[in-house]
Protein backbone atom coordinates (compact mmCIF):
# COMPACT_ATOMS: atom_id res chain seq x y z
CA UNK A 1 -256.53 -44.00 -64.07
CA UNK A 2 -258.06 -43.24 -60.82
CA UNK A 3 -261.14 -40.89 -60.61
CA UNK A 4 -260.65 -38.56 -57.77
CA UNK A 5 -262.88 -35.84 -55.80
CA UNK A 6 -262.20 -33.24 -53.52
CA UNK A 7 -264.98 -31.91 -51.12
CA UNK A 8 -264.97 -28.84 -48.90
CA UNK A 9 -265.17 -25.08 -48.53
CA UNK A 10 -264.79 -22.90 -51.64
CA UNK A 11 -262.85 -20.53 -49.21
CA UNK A 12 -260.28 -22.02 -50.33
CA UNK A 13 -260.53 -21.86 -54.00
CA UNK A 14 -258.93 -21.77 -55.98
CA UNK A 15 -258.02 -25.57 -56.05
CA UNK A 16 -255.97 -26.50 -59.10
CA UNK A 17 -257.65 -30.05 -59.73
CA UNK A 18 -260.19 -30.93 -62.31
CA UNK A 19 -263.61 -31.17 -60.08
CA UNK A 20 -263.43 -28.88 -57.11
CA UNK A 21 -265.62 -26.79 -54.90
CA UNK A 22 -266.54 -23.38 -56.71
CA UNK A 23 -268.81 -20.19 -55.80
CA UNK A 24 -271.84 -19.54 -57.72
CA UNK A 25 -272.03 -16.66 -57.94
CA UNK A 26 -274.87 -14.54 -55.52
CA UNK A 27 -275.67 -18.21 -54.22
CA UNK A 28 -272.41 -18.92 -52.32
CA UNK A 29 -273.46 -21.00 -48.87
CA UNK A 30 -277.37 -20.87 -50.07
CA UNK A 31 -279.48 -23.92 -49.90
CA UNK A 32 -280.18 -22.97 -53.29
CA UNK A 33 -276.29 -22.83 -54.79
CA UNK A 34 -275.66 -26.39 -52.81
CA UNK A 35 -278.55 -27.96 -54.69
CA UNK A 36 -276.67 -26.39 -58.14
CA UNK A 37 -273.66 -27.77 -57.07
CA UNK A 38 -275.02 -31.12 -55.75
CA UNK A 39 -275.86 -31.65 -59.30
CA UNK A 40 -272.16 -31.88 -60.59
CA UNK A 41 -270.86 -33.43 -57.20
CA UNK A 42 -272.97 -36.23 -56.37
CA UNK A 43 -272.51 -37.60 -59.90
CA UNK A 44 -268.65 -37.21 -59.32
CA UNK A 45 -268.72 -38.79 -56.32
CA UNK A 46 -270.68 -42.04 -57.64
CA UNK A 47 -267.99 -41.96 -60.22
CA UNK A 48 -264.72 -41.47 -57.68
CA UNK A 49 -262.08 -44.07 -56.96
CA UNK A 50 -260.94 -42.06 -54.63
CA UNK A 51 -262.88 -38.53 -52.17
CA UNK A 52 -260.58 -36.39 -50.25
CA UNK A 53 -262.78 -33.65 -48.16
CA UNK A 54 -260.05 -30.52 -47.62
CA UNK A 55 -261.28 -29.42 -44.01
CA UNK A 56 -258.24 -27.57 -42.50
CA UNK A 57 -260.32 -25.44 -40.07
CA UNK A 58 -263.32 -28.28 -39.34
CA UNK A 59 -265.95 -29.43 -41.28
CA UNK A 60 -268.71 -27.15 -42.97
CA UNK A 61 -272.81 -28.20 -42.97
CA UNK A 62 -272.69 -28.91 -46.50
CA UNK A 63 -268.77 -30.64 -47.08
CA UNK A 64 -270.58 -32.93 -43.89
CA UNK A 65 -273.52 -33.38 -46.30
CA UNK A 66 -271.39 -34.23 -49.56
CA UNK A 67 -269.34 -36.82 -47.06
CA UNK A 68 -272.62 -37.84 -45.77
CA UNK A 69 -273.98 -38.83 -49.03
CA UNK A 70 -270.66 -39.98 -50.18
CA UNK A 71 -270.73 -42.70 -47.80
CA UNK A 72 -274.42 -43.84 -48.02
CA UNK A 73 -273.65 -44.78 -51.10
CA UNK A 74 -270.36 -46.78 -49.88
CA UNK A 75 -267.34 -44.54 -50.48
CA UNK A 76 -264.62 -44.27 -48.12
CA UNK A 77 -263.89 -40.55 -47.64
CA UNK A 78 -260.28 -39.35 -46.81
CA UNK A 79 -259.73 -36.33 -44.75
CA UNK A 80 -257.34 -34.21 -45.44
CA UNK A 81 -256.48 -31.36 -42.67
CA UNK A 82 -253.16 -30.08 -43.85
């Protein structure tokens, strides 16, 4: 079974997939609530098969830092713009 990711805004929660983007609460677009979340992505993403980044209205500083890392690291990211 594939392991799959989904990067991007949590504008656009809710997302109806296992692992998506979600506010923390008080923190949402805070250098401080990306580090939080960094901790549950970035494992996820060194697990993926497969990392979609949702980006409908253009790419956010830190969806361009989760694709960032997900590629250093030698994923293939797949854009999805809808």
């Amino acid at each position: 079974m594939p392991k799959i990711v989904f990067l991007g805004s949590c504008r656009f929660e809710p997302y109806e997939i296992l692992a998506v983007p979600s506010s923390i609460k008080g923190l949402h677009s805070t250098e401080k609530g990306y580090q939080i979340a960094c901790k549950k992505f970035y494992s996820a993403i060194r697990k993926a098969d497969l990392i979609f980044a949702y980006i409908p209205d253009g790419i956010g500083i830190h969806t361009q830092r989760d694709i960032d890392y997900a590629k250093s690291i030698g994923k293939e990211v797949i854009y999805v713009k809808d």
